[in-house]
C-alpha atoms as a PDB file:
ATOM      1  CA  UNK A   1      -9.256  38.461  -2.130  1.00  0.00           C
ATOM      2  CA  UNK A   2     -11.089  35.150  -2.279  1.00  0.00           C
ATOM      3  CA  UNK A   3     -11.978  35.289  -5.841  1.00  0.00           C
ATOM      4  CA  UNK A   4      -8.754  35.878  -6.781  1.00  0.00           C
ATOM      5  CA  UNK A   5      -7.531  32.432  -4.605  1.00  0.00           C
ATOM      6  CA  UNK A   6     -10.748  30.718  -7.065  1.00  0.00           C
ATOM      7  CA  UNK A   7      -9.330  31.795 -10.400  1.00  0.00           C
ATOM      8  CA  UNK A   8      -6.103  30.762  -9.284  1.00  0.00           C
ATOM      9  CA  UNK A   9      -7.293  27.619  -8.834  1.00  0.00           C
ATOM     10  CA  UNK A  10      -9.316  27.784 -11.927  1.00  0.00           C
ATOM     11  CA  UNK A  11      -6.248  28.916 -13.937  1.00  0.00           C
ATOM     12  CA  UNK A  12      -3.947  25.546 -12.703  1.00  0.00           C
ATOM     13  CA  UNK A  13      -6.645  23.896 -13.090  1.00  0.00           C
ATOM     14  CA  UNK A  14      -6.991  24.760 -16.334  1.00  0.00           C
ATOM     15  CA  UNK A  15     -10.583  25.897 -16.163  1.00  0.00           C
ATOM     16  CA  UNK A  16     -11.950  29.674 -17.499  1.00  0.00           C
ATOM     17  CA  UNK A  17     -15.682  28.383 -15.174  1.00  0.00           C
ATOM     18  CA  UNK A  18     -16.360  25.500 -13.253  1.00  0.00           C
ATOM     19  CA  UNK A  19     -18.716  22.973 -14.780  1.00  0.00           C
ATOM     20  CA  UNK A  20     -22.227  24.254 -15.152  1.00  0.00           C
ATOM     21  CA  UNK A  21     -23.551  20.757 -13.839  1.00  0.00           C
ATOM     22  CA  UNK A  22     -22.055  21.708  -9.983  1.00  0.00           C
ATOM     23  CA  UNK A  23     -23.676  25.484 -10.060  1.00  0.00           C
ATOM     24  CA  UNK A  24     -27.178  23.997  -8.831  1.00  0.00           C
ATOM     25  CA  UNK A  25     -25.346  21.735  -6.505  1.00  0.00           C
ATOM     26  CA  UNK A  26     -23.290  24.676  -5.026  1.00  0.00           C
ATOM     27  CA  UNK A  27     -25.956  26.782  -4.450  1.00  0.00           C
ATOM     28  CA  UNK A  28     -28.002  24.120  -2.505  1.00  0.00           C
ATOM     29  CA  UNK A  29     -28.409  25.449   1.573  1.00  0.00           C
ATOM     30  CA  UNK A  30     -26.314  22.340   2.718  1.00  0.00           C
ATOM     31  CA  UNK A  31     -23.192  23.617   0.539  1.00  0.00           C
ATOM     32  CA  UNK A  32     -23.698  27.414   1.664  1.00  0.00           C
ATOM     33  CA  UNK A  33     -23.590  26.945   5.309  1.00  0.00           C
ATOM     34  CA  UNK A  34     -19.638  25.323   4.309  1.00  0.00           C
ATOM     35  CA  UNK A  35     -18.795  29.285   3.577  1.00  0.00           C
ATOM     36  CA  UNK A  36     -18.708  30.027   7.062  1.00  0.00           C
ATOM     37  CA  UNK A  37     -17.040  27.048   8.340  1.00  0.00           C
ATOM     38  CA  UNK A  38     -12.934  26.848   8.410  1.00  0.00           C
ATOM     39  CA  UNK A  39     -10.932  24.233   6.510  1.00  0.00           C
ATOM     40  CA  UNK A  40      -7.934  24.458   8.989  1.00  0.00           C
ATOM     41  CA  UNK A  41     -10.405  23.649  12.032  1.00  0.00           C
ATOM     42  CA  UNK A  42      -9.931  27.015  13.818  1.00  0.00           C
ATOM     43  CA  UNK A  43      -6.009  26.947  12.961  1.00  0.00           C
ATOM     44  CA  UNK A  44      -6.233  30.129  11.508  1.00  0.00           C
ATOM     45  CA  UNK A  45      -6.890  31.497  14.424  1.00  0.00           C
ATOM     46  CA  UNK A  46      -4.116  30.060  16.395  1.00  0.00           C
ATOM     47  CA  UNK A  47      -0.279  31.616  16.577  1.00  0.00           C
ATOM     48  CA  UNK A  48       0.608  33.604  13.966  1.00  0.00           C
ATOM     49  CA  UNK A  49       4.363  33.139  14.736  1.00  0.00           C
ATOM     50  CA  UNK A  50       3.558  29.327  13.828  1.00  0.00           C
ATOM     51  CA  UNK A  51       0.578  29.129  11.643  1.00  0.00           C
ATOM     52  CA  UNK A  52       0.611  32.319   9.145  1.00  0.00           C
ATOM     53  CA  UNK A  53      -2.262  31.183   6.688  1.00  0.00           C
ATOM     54  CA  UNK A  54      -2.368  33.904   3.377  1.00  0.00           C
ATOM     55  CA  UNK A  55      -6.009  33.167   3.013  1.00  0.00           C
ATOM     56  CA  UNK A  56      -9.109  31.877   5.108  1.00  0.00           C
ATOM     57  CA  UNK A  57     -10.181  28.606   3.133  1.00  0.00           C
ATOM     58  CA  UNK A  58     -13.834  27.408   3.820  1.00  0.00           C
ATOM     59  CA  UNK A  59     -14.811  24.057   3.506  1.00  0.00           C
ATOM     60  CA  UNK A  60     -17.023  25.139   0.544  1.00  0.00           C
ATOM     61  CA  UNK A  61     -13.256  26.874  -1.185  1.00  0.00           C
ATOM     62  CA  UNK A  62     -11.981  23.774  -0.603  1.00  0.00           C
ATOM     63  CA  UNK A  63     -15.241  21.611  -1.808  1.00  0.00           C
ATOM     64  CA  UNK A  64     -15.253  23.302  -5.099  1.00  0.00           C
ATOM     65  CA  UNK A  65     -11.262  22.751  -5.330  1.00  0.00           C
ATOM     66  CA  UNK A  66     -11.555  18.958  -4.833  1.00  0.00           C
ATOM     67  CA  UNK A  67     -14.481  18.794  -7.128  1.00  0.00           C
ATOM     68  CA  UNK A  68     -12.526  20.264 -10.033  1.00  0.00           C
ATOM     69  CA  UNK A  69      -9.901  18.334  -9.180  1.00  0.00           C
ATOM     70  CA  UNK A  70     -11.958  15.547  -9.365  1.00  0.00           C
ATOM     71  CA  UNK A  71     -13.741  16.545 -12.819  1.00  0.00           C
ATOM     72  CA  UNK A  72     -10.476  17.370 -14.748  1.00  0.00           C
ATOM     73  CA  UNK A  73      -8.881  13.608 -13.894  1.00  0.00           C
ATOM     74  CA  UNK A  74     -12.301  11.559 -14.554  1.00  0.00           C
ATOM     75  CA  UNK A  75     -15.122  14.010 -16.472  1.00  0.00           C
ATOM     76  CA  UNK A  76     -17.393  11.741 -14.206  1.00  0.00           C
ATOM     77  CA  UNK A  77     -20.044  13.761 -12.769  1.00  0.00           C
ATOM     78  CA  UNK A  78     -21.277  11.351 -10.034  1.00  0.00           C
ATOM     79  CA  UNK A  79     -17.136  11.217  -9.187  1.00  0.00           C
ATOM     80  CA  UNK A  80     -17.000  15.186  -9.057  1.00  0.00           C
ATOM     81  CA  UNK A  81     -20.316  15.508  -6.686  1.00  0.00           C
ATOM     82  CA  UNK A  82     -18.642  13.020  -4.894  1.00  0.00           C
ATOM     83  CA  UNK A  83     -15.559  15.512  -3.867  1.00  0.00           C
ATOM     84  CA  UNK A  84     -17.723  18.346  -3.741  1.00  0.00           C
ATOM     85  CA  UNK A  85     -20.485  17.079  -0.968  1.00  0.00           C
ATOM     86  CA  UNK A  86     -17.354  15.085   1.301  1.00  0.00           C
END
């Protein structure tokens, strides 16, 4: 289910892969532990009736996200490891 959310992004986006600059930057330790850690700060686990959340979005789904973001407006590198490490 998550890669699907990912190449949705990547298709808005207007990507077919991310940058091959941010794959040794993504796989660094520091960016892995960010799989296991919620974006909505344990939201998703609070009332459904309230918050119904599709998806559980990591802080690394959301990293990546913000780094493409970032790469499509500038094609700056230091800019796009920027959004990806904050």
């Amino acid at each position: 289910m998550k890669e699907n959310l990912l190449k949705i992004y990547f298709d808005v986006l207007g990507f077919n892969e991310r940058p091959e600059f941010l794959d040794k930057y993504l796989k660094a330790p520091c960016m892995q532990r960010l799989k296991k850690v919620g974006y909505f700060c344990g939201m998703d686990y609070a009332s459904k009736n309230i918050y119904n959340f599709k998806e559980h979005i990591s802080r690394y789904d959301h990293s990546i996200t913000t780094a493409l973001i970032a790469w499509k407006c500038t094609k700056d590198k230091k800019v796009t490891l920027a959004r990806a490490i904050s």
